[in-house]
C-alpha atoms as a PDB file:
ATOM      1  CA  UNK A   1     -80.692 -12.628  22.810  1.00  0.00           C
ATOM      2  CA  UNK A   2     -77.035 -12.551  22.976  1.00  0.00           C
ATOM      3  CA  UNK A   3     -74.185 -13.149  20.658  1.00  0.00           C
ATOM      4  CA  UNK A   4     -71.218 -15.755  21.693  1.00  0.00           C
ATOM      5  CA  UNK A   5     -68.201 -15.630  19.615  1.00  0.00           C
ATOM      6  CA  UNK A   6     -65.683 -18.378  22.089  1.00  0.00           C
ATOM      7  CA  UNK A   7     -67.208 -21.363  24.132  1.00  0.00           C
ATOM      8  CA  UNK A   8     -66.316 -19.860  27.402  1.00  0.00           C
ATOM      9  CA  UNK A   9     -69.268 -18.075  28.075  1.00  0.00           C
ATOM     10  CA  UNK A  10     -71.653 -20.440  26.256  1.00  0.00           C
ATOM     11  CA  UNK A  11     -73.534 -22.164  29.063  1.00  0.00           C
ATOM     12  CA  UNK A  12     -75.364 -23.882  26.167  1.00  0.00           C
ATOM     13  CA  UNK A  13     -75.574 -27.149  27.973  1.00  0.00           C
ATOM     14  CA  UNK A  14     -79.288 -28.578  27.384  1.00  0.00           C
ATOM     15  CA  UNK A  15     -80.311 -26.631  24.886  1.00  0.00           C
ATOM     16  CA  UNK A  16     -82.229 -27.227  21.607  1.00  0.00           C
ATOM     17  CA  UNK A  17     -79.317 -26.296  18.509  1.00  0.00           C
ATOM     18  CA  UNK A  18     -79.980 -25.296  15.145  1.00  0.00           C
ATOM     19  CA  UNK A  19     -76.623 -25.718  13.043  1.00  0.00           C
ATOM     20  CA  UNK A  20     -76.134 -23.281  10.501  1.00  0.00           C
ATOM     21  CA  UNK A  21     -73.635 -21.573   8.059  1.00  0.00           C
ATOM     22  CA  UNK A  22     -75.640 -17.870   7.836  1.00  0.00           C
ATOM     23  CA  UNK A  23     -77.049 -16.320   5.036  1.00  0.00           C
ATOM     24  CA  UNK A  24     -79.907 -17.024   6.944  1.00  0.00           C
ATOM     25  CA  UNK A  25     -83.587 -17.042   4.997  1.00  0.00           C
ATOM     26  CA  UNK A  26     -87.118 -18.108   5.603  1.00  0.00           C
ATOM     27  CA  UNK A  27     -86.275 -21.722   5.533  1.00  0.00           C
ATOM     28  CA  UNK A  28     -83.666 -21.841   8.780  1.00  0.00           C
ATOM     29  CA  UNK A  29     -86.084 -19.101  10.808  1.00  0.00           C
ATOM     30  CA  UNK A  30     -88.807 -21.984  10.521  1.00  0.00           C
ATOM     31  CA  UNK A  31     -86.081 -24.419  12.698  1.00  0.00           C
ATOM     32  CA  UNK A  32     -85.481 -21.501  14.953  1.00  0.00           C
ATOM     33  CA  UNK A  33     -89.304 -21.551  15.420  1.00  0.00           C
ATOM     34  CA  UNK A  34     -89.670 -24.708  15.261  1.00  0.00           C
ATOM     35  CA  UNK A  35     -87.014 -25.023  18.273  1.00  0.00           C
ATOM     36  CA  UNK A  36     -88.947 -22.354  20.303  1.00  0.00           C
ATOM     37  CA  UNK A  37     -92.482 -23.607  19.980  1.00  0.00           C
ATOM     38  CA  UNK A  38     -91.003 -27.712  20.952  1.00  0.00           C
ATOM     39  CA  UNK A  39     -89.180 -26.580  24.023  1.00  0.00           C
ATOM     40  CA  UNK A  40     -88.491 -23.966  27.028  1.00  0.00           C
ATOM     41  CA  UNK A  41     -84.968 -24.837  26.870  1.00  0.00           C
ATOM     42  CA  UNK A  42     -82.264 -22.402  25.816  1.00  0.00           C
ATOM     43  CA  UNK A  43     -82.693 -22.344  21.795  1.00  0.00           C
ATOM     44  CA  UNK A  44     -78.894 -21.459  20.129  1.00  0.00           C
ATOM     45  CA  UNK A  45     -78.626 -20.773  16.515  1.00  0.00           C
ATOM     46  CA  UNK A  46     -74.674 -21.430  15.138  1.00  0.00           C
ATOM     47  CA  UNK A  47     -73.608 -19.279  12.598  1.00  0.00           C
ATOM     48  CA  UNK A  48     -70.261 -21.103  11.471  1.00  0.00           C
ATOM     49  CA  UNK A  49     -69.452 -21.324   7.747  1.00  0.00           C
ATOM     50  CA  UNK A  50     -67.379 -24.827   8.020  1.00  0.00           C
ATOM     51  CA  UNK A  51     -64.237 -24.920   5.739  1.00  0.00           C
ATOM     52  CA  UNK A  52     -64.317 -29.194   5.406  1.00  0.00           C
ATOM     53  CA  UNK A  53     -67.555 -29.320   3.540  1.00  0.00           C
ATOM     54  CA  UNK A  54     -66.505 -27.192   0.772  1.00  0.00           C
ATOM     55  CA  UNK A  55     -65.030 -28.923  -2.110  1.00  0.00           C
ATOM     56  CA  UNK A  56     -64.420 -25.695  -4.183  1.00  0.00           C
ATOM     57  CA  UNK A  57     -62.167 -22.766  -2.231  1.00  0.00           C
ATOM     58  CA  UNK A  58     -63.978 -20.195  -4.210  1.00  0.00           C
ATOM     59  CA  UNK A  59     -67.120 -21.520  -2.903  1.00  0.00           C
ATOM     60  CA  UNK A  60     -65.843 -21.304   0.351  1.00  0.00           C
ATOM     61  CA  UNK A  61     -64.914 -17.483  -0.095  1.00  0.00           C
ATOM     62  CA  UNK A  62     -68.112 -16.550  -1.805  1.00  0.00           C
ATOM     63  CA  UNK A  63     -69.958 -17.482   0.754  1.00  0.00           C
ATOM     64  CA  UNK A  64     -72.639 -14.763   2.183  1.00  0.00           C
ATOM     65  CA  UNK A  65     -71.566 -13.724   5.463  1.00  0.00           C
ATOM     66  CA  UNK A  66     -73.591 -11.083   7.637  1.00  0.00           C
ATOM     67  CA  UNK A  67     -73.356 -12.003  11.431  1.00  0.00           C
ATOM     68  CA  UNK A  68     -75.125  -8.783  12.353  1.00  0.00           C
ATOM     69  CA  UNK A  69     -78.146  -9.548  10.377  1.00  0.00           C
ATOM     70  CA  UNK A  70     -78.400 -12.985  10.776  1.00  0.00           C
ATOM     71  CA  UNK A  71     -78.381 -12.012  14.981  1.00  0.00           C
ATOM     72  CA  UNK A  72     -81.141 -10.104  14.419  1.00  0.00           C
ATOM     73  CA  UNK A  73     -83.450 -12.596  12.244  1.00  0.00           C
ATOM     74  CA  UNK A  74     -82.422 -15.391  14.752  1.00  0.00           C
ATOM     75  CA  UNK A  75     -83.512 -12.962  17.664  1.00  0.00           C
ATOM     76  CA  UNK A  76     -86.893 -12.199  16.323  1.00  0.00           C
ATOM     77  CA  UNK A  77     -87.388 -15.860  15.585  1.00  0.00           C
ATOM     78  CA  UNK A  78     -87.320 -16.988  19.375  1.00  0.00           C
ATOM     79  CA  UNK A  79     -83.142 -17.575  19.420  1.00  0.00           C
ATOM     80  CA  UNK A  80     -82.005 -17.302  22.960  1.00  0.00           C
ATOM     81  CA  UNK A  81     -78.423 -17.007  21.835  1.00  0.00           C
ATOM     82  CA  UNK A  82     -76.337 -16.933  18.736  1.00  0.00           C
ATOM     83  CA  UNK A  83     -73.258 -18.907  18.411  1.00  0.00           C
ATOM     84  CA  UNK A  84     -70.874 -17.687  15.899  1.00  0.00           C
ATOM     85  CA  UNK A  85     -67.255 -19.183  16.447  1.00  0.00           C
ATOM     86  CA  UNK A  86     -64.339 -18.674  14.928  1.00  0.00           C
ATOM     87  CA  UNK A  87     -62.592 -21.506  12.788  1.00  0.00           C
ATOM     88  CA  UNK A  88     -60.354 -21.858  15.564  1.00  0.00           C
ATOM     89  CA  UNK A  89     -62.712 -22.558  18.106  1.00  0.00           C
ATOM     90  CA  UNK A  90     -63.966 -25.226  16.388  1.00  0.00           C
ATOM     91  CA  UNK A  91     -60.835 -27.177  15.419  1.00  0.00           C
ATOM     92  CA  UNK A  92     -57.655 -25.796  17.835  1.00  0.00           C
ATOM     93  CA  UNK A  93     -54.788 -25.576  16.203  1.00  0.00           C
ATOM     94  CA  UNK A  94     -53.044 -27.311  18.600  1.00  0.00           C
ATOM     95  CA  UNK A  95     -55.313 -30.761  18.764  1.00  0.00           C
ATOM     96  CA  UNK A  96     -55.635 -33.331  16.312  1.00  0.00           C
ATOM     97  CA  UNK A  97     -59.050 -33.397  14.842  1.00  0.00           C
ATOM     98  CA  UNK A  98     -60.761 -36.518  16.572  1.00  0.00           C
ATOM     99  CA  UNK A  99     -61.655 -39.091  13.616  1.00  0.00           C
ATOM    100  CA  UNK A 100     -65.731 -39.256  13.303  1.00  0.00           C
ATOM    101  CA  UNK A 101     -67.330 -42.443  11.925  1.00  0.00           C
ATOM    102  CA  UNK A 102     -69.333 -41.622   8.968  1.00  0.00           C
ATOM    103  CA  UNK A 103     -72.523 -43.636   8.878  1.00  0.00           C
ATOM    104  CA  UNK A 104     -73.414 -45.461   5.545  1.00  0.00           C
ATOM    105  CA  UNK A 105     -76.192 -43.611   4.395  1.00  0.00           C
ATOM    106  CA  UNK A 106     -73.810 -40.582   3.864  1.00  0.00           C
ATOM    107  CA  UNK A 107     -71.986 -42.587   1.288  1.00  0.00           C
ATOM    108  CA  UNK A 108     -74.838 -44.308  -1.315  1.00  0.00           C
ATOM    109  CA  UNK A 109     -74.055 -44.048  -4.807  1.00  0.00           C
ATOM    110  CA  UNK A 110     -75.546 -41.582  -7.330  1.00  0.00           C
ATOM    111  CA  UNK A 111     -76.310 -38.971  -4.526  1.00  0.00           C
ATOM    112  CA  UNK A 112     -74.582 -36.412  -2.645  1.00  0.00           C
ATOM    113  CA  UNK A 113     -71.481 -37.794  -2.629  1.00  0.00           C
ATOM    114  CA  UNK A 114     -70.883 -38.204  -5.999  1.00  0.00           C
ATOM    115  CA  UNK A 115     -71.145 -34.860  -6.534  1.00  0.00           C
ATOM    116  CA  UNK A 116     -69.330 -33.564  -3.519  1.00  0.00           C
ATOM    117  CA  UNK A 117     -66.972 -36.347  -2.651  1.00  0.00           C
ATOM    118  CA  UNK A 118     -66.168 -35.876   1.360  1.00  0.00           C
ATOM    119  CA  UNK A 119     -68.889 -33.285   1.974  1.00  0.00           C
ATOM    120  CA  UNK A 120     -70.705 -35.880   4.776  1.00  0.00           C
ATOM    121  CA  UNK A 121     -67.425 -36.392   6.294  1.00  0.00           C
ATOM    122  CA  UNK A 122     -67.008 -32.065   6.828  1.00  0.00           C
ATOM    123  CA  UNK A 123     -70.930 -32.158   7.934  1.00  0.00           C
ATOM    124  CA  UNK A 124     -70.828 -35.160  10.660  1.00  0.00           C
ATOM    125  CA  UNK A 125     -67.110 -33.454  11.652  1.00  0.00           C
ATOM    126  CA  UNK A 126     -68.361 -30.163  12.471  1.00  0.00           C
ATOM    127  CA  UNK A 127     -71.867 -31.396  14.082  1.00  0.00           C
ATOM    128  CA  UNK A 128     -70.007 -33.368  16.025  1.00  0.00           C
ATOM    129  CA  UNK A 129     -67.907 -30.487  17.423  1.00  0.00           C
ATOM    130  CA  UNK A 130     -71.199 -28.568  17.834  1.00  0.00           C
ATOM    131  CA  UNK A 131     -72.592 -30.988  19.860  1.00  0.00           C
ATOM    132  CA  UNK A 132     -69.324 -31.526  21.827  1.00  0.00           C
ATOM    133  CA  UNK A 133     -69.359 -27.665  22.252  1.00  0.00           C
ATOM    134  CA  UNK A 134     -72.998 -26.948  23.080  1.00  0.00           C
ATOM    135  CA  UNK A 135     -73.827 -30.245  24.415  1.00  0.00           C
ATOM    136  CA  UNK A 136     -77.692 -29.872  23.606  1.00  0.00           C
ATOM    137  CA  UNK A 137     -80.394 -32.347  24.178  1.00  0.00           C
ATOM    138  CA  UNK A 138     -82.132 -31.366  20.611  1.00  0.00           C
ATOM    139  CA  UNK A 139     -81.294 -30.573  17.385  1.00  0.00           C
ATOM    140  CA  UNK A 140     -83.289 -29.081  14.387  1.00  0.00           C
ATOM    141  CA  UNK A 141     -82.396 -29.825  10.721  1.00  0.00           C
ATOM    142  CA  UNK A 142     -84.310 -29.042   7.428  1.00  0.00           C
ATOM    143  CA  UNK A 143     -85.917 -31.665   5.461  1.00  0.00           C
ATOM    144  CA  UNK A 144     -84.195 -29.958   2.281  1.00  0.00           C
ATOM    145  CA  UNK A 145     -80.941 -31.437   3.044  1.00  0.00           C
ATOM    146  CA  UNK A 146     -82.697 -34.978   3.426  1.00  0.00           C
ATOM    147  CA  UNK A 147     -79.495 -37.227   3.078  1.00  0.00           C
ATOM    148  CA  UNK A 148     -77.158 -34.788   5.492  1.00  0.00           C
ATOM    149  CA  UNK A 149     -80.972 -34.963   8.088  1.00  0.00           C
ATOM    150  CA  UNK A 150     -80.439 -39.282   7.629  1.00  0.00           C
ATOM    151  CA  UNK A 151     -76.990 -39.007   7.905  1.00  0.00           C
ATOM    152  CA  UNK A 152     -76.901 -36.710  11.130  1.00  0.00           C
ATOM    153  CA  UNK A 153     -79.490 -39.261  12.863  1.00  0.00           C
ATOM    154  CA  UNK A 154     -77.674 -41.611  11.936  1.00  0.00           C
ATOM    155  CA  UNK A 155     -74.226 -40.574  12.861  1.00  0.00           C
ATOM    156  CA  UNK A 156     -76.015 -39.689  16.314  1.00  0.00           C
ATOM    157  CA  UNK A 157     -77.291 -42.998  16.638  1.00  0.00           C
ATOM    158  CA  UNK A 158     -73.687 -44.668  15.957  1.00  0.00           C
ATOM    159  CA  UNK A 159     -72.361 -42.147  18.596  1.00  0.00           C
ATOM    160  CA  UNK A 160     -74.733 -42.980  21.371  1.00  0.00           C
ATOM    161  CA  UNK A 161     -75.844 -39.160  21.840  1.00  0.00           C
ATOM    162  CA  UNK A 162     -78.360 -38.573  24.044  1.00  0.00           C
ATOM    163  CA  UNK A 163     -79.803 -36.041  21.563  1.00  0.00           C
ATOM    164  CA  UNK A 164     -82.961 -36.110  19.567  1.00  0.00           C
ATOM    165  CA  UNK A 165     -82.984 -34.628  16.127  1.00  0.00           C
ATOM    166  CA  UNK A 166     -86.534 -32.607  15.037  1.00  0.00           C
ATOM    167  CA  UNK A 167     -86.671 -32.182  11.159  1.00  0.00           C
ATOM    168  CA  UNK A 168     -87.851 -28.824  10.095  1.00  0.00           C
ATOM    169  CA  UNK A 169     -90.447 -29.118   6.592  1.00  0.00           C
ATOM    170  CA  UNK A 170     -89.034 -27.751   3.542  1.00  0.00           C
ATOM    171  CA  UNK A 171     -89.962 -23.914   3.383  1.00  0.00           C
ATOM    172  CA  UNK A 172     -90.908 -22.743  -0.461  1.00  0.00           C
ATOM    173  CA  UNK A 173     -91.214 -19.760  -2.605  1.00  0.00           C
ATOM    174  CA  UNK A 174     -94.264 -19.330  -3.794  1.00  0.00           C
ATOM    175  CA  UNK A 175     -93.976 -20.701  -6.897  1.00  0.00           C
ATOM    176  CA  UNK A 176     -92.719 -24.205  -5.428  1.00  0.00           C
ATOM    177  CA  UNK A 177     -88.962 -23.767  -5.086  1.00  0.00           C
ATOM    178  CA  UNK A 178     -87.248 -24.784  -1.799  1.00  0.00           C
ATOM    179  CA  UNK A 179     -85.775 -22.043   0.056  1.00  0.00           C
ATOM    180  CA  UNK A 180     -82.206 -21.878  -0.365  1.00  0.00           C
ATOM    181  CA  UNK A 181     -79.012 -19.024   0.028  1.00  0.00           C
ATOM    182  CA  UNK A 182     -77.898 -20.561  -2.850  1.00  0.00           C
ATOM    183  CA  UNK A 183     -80.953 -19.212  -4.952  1.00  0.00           C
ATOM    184  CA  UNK A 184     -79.487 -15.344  -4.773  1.00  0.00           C
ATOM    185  CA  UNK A 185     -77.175 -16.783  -7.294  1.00  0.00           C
ATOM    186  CA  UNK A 186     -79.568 -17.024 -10.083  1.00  0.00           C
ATOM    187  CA  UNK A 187     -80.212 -14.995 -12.611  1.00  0.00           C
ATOM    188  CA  UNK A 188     -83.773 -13.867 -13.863  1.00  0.00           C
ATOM    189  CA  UNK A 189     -83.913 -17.117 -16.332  1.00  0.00           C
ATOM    190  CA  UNK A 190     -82.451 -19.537 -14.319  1.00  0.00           C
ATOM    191  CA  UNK A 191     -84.686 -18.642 -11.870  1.00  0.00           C
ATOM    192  CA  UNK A 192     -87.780 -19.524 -13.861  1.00  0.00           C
ATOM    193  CA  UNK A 193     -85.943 -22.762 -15.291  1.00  0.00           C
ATOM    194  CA  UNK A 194     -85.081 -23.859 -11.341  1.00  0.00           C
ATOM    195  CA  UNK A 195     -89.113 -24.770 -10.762  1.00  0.00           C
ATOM    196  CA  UNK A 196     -88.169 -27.516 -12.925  1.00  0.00           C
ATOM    197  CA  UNK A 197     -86.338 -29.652  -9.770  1.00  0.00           C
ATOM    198  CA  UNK A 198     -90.274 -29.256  -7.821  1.00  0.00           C
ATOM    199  CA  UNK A 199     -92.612 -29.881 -11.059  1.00  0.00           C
ATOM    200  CA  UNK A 200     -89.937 -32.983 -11.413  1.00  0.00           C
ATOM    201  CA  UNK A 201     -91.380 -33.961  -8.224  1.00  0.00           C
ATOM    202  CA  UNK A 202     -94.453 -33.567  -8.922  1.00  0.00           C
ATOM    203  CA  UNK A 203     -94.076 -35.486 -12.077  1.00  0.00           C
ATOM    204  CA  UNK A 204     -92.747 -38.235 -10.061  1.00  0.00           C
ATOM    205  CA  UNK A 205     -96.169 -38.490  -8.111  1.00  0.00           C
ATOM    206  CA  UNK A 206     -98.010 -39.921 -11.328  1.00  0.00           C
ATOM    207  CA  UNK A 207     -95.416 -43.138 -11.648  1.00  0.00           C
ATOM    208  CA  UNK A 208     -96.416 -46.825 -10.499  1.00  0.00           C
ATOM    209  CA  UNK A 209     -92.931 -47.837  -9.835  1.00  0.00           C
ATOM    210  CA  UNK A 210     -89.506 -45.574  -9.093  1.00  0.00           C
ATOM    211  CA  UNK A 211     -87.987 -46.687 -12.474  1.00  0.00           C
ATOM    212  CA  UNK A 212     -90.946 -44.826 -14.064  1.00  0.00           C
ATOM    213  CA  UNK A 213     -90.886 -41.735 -11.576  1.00  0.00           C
ATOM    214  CA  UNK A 214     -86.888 -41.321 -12.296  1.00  0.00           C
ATOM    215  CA  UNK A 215     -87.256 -41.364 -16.239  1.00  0.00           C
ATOM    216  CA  UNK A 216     -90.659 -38.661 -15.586  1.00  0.00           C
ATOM    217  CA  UNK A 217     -87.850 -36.191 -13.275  1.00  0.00           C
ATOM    218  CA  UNK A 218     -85.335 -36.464 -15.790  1.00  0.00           C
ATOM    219  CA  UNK A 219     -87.250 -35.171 -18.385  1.00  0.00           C
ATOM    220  CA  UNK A 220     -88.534 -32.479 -16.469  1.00  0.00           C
ATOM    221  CA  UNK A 221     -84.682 -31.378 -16.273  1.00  0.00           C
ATOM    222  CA  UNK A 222     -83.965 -32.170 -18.971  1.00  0.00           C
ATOM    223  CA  UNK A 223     -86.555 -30.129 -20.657  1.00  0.00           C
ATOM    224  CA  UNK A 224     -84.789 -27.082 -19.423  1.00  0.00           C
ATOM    225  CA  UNK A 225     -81.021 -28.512 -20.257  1.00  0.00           C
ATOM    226  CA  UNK A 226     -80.523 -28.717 -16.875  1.00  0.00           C
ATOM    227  CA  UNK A 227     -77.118 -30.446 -15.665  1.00  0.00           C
ATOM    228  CA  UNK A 228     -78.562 -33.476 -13.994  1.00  0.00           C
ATOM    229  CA  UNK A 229     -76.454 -34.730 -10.551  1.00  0.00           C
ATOM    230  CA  UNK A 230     -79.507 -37.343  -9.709  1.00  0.00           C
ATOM    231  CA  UNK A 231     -82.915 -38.312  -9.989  1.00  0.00           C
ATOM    232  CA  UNK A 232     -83.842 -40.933  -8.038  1.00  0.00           C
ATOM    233  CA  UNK A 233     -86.565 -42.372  -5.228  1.00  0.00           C
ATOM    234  CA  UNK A 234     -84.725 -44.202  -2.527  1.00  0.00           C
ATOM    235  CA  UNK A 235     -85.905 -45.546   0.791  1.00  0.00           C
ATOM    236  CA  UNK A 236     -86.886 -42.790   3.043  1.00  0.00           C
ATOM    237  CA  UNK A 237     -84.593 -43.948   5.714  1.00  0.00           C
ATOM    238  CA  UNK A 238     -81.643 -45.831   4.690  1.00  0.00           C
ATOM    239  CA  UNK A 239     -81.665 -43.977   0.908  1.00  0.00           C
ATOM    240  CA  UNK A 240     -80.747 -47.910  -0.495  1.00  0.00           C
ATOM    241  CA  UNK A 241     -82.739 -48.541  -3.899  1.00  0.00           C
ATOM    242  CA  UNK A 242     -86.336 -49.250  -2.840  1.00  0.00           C
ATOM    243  CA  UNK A 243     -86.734 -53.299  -2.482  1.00  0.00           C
ATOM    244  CA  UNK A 244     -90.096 -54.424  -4.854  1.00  0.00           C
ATOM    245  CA  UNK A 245     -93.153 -54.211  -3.083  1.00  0.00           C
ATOM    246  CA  UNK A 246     -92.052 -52.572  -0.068  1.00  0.00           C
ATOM    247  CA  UNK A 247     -94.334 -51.003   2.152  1.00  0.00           C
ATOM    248  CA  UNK A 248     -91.524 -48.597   3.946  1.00  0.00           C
ATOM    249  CA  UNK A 249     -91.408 -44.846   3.496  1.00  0.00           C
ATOM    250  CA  UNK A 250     -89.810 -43.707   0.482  1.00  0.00           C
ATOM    251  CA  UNK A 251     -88.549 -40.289  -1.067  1.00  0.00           C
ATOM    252  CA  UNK A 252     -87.896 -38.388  -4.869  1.00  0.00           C
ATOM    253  CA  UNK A 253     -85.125 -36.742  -4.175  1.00  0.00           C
ATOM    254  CA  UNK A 254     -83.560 -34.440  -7.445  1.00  0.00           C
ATOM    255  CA  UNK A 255     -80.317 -32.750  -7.538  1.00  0.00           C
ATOM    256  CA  UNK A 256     -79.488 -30.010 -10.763  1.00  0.00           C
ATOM    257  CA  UNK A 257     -77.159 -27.697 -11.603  1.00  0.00           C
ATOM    258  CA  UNK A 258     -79.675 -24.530 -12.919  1.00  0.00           C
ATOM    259  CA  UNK A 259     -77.080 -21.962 -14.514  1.00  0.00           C
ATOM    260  CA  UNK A 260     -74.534 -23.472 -13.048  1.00  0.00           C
ATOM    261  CA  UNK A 261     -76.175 -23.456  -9.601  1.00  0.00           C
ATOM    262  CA  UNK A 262     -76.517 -26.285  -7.866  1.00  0.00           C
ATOM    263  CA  UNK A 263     -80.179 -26.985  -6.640  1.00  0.00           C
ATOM    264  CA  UNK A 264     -81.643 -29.587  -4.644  1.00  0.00           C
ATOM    265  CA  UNK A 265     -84.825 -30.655  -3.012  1.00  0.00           C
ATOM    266  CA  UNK A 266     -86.696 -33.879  -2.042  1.00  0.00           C
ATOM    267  CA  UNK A 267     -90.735 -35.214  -1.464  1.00  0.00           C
ATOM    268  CA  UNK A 268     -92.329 -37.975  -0.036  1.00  0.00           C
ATOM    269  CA  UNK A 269     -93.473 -40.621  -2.869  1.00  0.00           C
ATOM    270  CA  UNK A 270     -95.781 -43.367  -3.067  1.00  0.00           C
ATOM    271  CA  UNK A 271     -96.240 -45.113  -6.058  1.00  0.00           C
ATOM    272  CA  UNK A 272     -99.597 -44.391  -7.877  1.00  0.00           C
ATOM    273  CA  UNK A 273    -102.283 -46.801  -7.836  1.00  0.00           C
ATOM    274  CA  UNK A 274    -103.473 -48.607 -10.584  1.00  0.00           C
ATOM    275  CA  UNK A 275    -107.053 -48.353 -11.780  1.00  0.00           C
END
């Protein structure tokens, strides 16, 4: 495994990318896996912690960052190389930023970006550079993120990439809570109250209709005052409001601020039958 730092020794070209920002846990080692069991291409792990999907500065500088020992994890997960470039590899200085067309599913009310107006737009910016950069025939994405994993397909299929995009299953703790770098930042009793976003899920499971699933989540949250960004079940796909008897996919997806930690995570969902 070797470490790149500049695209001039990259040699990428083909390979099977799994975007990242570091801090790396359990959750992005399964898409490294994932990547090395699918293919015997080159798998490259980025380790870039992009600037335009940070609304907050703070945020930005608070970020974990440990290149040496996310190298390491990414090695003994199957990563042929590490990518870690600097912010001015990705955008030069000296060339305008190419304007990316952001597909529509990155911009559905009551989810992500309500919260975190432009986010998608930093997200399908710097995946696009990634892929201009690396040029891979694959890409791996978590299921966690499951409007940025629509969005990216999306934005992929609007680009006419010839790239196909694997999703990675959500990796939990052992008492149900996705895998996150973000979960470091609780404390001992937010960290009980945050298995409130999966038993919401859960809840959501024993609803004949979405309107019924949404009001079971919320009270799940709000059972432990938790700072409610959404609740809703959407389309698995498109993430539009689920059309009446519609026999399509369709997901609970739940989005909390735990002790002022913002949480997310997502299931399938079928509507319970009726007896």
């Amino acid at each position: 495994m070797r470490i790149e730092l500049t695209a001039d020794k990259l040699n990428a070209a083909g390979c099977a990318l799994i975007p990242t920002m570091g801090a790396l846990h359990e959750g992005h080692l399964s898409l490294v896996r994932l990547a090395r069991a699918r293919t015997d291409r080159p798998v490259v792990a980025t380790v870039f912690v992009n600037p335009t999907q940070f609304n907050d500065p703070a945020d930005l500088e608070r970020y974990p960052r440990d290149l040496e020992r996310d190298a390491v994890l990414c090695a003994e997960a199957g990563a042929d190389i590490v990518f870690a470039p600097a912010v001015e590899t990705v955008y030069p200085p000296d060339q305008p930023r190419q304007p990316v067309t952001i597909p529509p599913v990155a911009h559905l009310p009551q989810l992500e970006d309500a919260g975190r107006p432009g986010h998608f737009e930093g997200v399908c910016q710097v995946v696009s550079r990634l892929f201009d950069l690396c040029q891979p025939v694959a890409a791996v994405f978590g299921e966690k993120d499951w409007q940025q994993l629509q969005t990216v397909r999306a934005m992929v299929t609007l680009q006419h990439r010839p790239i196909d995009i694997w999703a990675g299953p959500i990796v939990r703790e052992s008492d149900g809570l996705a895998m996150s770098s973000r979960n470091t930042h609780l404390d001992d009793k937010h960290r009980l109250d945050a298995r409130a976003l999966y038993r919401a899920l859960n809840a959501s499971t024993n609803a004949p209709d979405p309107s019924s699933a949404e009001a079971l989540m919320h009270a799940e949250l709000e059972a432990i005052n938790a700072d409610i960004q959404y609740a809703a079940v959407r389309d698995a796909e498109t993430l539009m409001p689920l059309v009446e008897h519609t026999d399509r996919p369709a997901r609970a997806l739940v989005c909390a601020f735990v002790g002022g930690v913002r949480l997310l995570d997502n299931a399938p969902w079928q509507p319970r039958r009726q007896d």
